[in-house]
C-alpha atoms as a PDB file:
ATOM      1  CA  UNK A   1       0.000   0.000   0.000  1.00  0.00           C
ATOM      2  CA  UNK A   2       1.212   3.451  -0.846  1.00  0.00           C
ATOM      3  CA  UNK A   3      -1.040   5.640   1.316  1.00  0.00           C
ATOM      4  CA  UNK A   4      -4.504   5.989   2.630  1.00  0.00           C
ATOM      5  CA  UNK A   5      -6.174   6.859  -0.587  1.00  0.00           C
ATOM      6  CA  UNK A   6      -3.343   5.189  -3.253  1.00  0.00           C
ATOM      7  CA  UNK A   7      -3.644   1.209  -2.915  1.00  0.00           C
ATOM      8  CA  UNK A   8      -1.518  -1.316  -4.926  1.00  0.00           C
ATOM      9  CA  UNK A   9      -2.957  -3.421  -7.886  1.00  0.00           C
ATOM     10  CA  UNK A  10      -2.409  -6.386  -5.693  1.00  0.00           C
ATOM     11  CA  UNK A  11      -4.600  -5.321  -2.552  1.00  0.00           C
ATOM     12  CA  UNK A  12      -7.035  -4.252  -4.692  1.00  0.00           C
ATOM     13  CA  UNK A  13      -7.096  -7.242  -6.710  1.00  0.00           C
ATOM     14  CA  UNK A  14      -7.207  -9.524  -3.860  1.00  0.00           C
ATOM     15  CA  UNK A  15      -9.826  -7.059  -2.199  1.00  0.00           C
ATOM     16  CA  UNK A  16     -12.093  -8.095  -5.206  1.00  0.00           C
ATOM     17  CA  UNK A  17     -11.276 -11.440  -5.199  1.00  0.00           C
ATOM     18  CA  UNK A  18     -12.809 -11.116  -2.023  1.00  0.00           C
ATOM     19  CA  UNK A  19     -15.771  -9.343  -3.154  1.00  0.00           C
ATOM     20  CA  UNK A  20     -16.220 -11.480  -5.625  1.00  0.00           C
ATOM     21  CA  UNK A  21     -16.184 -15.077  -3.042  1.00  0.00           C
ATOM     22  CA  UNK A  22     -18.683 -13.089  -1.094  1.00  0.00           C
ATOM     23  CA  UNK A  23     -21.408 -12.287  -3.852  1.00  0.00           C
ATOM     24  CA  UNK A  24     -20.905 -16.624  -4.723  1.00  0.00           C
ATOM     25  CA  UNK A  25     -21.470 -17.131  -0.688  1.00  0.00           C
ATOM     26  CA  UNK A  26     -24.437 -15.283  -1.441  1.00  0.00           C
ATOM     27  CA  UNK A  27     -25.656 -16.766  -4.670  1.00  0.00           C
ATOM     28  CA  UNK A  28     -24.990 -20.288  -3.234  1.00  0.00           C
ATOM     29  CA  UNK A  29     -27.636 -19.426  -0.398  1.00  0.00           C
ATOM     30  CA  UNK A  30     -30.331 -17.626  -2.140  1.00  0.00           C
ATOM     31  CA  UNK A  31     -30.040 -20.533  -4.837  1.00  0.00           C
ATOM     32  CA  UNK A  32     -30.429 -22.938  -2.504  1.00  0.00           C
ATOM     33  CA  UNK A  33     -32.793 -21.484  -0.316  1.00  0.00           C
ATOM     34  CA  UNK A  34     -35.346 -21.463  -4.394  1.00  0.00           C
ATOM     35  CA  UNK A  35     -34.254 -24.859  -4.385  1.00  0.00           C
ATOM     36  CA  UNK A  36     -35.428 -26.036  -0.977  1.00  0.00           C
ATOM     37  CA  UNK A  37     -39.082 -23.956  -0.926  1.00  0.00           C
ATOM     38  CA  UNK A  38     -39.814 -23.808  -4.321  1.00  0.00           C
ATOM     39  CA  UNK A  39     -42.712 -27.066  -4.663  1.00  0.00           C
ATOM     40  CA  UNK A  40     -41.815 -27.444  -7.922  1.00  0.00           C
ATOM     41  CA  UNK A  41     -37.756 -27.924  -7.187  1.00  0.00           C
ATOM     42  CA  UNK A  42     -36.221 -29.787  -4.905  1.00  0.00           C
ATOM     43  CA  UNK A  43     -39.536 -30.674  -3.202  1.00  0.00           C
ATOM     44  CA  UNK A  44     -41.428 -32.384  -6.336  1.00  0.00           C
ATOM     45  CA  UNK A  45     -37.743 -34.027  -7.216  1.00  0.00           C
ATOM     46  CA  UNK A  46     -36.752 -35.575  -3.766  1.00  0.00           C
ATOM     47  CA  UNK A  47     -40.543 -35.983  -2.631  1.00  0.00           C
ATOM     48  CA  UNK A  48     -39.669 -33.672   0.268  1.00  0.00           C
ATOM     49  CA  UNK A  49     -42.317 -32.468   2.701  1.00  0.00           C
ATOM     50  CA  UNK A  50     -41.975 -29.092   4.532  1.00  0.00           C
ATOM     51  CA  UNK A  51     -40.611 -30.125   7.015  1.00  0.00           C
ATOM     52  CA  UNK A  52     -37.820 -31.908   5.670  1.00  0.00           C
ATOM     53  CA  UNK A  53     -37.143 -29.351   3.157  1.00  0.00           C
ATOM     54  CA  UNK A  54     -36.496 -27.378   6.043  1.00  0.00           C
ATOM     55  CA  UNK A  55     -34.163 -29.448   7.790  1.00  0.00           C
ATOM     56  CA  UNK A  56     -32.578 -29.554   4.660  1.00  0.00           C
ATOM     57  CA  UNK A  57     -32.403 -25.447   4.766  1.00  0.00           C
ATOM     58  CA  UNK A  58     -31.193 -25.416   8.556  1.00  0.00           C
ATOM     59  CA  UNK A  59     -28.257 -27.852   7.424  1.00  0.00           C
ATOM     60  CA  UNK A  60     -26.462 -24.912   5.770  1.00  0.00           C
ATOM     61  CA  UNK A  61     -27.414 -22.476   8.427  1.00  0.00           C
ATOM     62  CA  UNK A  62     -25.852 -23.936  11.554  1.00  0.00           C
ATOM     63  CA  UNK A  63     -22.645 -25.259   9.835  1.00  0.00           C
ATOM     64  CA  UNK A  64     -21.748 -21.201   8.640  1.00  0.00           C
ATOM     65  CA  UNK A  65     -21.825 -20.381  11.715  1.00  0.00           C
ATOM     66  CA  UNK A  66     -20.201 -22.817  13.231  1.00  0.00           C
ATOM     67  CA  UNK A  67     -17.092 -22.697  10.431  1.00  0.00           C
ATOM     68  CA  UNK A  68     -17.059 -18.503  10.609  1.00  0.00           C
ATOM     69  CA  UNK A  69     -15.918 -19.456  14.210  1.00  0.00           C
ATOM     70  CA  UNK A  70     -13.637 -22.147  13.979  1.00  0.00           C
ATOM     71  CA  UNK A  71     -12.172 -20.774  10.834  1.00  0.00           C
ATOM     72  CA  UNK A  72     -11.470 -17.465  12.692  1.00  0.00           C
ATOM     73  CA  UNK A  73      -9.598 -18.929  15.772  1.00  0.00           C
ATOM     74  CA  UNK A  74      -7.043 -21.068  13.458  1.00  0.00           C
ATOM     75  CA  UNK A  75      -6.980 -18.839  10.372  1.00  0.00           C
ATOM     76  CA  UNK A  76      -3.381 -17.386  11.040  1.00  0.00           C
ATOM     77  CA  UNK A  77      -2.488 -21.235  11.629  1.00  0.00           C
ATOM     78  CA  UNK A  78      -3.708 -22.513   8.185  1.00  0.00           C
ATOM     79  CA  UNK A  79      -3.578 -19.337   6.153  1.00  0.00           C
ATOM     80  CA  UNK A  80      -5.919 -17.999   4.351  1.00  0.00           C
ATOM     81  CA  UNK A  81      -4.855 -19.755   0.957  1.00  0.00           C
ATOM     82  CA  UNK A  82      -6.062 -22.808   2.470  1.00  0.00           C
ATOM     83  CA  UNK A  83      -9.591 -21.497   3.434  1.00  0.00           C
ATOM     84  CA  UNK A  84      -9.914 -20.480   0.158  1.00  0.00           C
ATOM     85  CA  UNK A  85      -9.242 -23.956  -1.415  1.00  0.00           C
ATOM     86  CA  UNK A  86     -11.349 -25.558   1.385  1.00  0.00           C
ATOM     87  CA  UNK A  87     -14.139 -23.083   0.438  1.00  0.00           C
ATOM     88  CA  UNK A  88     -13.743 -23.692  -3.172  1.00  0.00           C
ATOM     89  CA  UNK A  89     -13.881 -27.752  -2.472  1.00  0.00           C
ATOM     90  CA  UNK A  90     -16.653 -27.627  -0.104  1.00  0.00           C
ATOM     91  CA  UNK A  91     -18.668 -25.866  -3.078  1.00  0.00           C
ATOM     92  CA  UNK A  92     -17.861 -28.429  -5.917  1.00  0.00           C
ATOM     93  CA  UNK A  93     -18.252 -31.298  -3.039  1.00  0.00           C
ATOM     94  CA  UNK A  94     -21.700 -29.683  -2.465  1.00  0.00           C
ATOM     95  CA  UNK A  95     -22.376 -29.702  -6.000  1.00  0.00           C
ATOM     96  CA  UNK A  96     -21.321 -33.044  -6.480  1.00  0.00           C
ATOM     97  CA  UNK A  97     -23.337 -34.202  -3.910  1.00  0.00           C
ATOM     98  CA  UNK A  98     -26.649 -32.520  -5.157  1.00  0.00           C
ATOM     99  CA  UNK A  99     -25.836 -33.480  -8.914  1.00  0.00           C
ATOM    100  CA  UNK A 100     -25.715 -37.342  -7.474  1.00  0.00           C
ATOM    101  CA  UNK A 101     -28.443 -37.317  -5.333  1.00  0.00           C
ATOM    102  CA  UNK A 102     -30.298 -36.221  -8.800  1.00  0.00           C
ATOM    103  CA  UNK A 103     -28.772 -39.439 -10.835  1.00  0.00           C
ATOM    104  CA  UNK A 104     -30.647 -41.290  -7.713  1.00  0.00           C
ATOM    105  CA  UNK A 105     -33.816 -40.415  -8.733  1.00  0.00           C
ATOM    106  CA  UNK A 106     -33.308 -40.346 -11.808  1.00  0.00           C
ATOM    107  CA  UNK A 107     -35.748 -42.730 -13.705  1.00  0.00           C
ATOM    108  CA  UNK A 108     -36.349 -44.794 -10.529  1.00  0.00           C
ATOM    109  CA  UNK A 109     -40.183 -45.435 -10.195  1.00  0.00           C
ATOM    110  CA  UNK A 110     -42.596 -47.063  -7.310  1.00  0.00           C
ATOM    111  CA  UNK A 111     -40.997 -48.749  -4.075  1.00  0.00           C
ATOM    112  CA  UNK A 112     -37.455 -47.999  -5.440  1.00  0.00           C
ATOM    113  CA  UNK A 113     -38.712 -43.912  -6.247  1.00  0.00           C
ATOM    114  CA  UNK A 114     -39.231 -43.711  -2.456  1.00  0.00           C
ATOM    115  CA  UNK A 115     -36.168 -45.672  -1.660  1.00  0.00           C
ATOM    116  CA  UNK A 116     -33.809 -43.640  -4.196  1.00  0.00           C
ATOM    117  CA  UNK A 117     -35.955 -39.911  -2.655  1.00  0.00           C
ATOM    118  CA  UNK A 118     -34.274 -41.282   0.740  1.00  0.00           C
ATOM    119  CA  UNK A 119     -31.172 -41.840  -0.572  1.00  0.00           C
ATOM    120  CA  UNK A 120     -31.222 -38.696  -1.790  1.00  0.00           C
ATOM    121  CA  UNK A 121     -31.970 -36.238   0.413  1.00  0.00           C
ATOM    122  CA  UNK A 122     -29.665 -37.743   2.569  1.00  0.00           C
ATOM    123  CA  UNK A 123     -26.967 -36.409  -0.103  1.00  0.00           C
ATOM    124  CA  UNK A 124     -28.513 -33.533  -0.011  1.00  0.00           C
ATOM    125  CA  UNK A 125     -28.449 -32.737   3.663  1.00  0.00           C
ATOM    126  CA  UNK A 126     -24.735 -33.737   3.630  1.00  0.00           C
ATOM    127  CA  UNK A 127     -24.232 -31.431   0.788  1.00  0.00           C
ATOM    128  CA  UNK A 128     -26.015 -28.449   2.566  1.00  0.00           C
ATOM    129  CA  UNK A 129     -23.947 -29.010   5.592  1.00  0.00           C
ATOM    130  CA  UNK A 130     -20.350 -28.874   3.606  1.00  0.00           C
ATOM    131  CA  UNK A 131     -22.376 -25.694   1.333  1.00  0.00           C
ATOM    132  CA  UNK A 132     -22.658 -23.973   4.942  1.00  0.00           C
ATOM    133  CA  UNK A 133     -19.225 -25.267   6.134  1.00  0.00           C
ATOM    134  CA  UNK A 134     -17.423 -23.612   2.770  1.00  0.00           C
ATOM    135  CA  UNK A 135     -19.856 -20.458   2.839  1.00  0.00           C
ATOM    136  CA  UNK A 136     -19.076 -19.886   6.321  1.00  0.00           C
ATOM    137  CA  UNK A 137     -15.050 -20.659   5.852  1.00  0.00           C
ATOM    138  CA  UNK A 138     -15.369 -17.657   3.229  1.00  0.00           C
ATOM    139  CA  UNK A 139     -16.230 -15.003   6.000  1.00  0.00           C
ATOM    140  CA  UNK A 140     -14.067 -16.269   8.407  1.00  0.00           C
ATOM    141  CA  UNK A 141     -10.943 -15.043   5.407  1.00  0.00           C
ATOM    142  CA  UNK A 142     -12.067 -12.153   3.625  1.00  0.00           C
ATOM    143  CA  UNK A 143     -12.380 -10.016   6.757  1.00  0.00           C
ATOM    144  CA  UNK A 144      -9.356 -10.604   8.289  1.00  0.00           C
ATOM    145  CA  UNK A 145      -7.969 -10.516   4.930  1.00  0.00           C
ATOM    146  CA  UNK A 146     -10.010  -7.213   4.109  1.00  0.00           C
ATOM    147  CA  UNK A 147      -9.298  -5.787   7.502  1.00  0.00           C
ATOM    148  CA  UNK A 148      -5.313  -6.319   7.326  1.00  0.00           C
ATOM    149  CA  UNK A 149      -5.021  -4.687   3.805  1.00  0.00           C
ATOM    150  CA  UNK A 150      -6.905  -2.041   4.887  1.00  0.00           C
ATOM    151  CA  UNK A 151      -5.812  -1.809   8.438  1.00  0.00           C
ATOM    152  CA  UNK A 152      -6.324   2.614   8.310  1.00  0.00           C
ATOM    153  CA  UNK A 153      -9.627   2.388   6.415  1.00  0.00           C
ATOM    154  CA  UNK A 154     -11.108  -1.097   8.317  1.00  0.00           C
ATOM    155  CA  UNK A 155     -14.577   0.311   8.151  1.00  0.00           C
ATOM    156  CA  UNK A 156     -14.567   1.383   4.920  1.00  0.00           C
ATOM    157  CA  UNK A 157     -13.326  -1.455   3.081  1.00  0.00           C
ATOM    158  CA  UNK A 158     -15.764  -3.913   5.518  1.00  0.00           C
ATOM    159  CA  UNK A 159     -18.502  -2.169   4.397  1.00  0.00           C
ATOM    160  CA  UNK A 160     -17.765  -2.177   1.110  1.00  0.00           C
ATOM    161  CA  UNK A 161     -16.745  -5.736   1.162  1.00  0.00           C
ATOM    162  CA  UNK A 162     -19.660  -6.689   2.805  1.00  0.00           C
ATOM    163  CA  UNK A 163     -22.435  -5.094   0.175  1.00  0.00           C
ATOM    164  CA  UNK A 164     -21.282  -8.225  -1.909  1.00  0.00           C
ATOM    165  CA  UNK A 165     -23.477 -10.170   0.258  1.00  0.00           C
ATOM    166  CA  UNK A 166     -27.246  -8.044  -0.004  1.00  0.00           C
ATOM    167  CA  UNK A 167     -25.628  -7.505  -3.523  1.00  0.00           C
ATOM    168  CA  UNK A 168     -25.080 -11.313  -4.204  1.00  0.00           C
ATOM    169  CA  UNK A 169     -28.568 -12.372  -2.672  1.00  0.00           C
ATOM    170  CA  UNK A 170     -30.795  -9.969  -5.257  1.00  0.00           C
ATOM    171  CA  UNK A 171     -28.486 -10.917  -8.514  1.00  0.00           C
ATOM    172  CA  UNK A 172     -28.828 -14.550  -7.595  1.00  0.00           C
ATOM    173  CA  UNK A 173     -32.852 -14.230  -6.384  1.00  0.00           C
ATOM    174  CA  UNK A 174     -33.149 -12.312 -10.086  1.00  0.00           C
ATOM    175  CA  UNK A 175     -31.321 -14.778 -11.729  1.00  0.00           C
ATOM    176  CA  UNK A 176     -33.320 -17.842  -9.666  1.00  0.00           C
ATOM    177  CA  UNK A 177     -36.182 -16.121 -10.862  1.00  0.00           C
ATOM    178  CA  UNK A 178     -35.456 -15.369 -14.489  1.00  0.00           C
ATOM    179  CA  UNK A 179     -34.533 -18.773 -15.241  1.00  0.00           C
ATOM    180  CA  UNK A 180     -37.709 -20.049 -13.619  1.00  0.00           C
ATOM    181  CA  UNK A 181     -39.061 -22.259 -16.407  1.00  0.00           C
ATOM    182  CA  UNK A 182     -35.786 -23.584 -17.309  1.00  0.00           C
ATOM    183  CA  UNK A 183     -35.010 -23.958 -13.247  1.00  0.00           C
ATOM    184  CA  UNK A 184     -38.750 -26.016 -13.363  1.00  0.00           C
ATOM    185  CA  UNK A 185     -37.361 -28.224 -15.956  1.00  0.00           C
ATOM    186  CA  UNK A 186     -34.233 -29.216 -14.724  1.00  0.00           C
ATOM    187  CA  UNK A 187     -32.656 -27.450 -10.929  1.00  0.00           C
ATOM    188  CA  UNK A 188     -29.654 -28.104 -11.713  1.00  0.00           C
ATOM    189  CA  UNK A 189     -28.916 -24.881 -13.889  1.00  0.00           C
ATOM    190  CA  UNK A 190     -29.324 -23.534 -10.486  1.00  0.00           C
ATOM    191  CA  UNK A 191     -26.560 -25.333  -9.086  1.00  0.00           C
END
């Protein structure tokens, strides 16, 4: 950094990078909060009732929380390059997870539909539980990350920083929204 008001290219491409991981945290959650209440999603897919479709929402609640404050005692011991990947592998695993719990059900009718629908919600709630753990790992590095580049203008850059996240839930409820039809025929363009 050169002075208060004069950053370098690198802090202010890493400051976006963070930005940028922030707005995806966001997306991931308003994406799969469609997915979980929308009837005609994950509920007419996995044969979820209401109730379980909200135990699968609560499964990436608690575990954010949980890894923004785990993540923040050790970060200086793992570094934040390895939060980072962990977030990024949580995300795919999360995907993975959601895009195999849909080859489950996948043409399986009857006794074996219900048996596969069990199956897969069970991948489903172990992928919203590693989506929360990465989403969570994400907040627990870009503030201290944020907060060291900036260490005279904290505030500033947190706030700024931190729009990503009101910013990231409208762009990715517009864009749940605009694909709605093409969401209805396959929720995995969500993912």
């Amino acid at each position: 950094m050169s002075n208060d008001n004069q950053h370098s290219t690198g802090d202010m491409f890493l400051f976006w990078g963070c930005f940028v991981a922030l707005i995806t945290t966001a997306f991931a959650f308003i994406t799969r909060a469609f997915l979980v209440n929308t009837p005609d999603l994950w509920p007419a897919a996995f044969g979820l009732d209401a109730v379980q479709g909200q135990e699968l929402f609560g499964a990436g609640i608690w575990p954010f929380a949980i890894s923004i404050i785990l993540f923040s005692l050790i970060i200086d011991r793992v570094g934040y390059k390895t939060a980072m990947i962990f977030s990024f592998v949580c995300y795919a695993a999360y995907a993975g997870l959601a895009f195999m719990a849909h080859g489950i059900v996948t043409g399986a009718e009857g006794e074996a539909l219900a048996g596969a629908q069990k199956q897969a919600y069970n991948y489903l709630y172990a992928g919203s539980i590693i989506l929360g753990l990465g989403n969570g790992t994400v907040e627990a590095f870009i503030n201290p990350v944020v907060a060291t580049m900036f260490h005279k203008e904290k505030t500033k850059w947190l706030n700024i920083l931190h729009a990503g996240w009101p910013g990231g839930l409208v762009l990715g409820g517009l864009l749940t929204i605009v694909l709605g039809n093409k969401a209805a025929e396959d929720w995995r363009i969500l993912i």
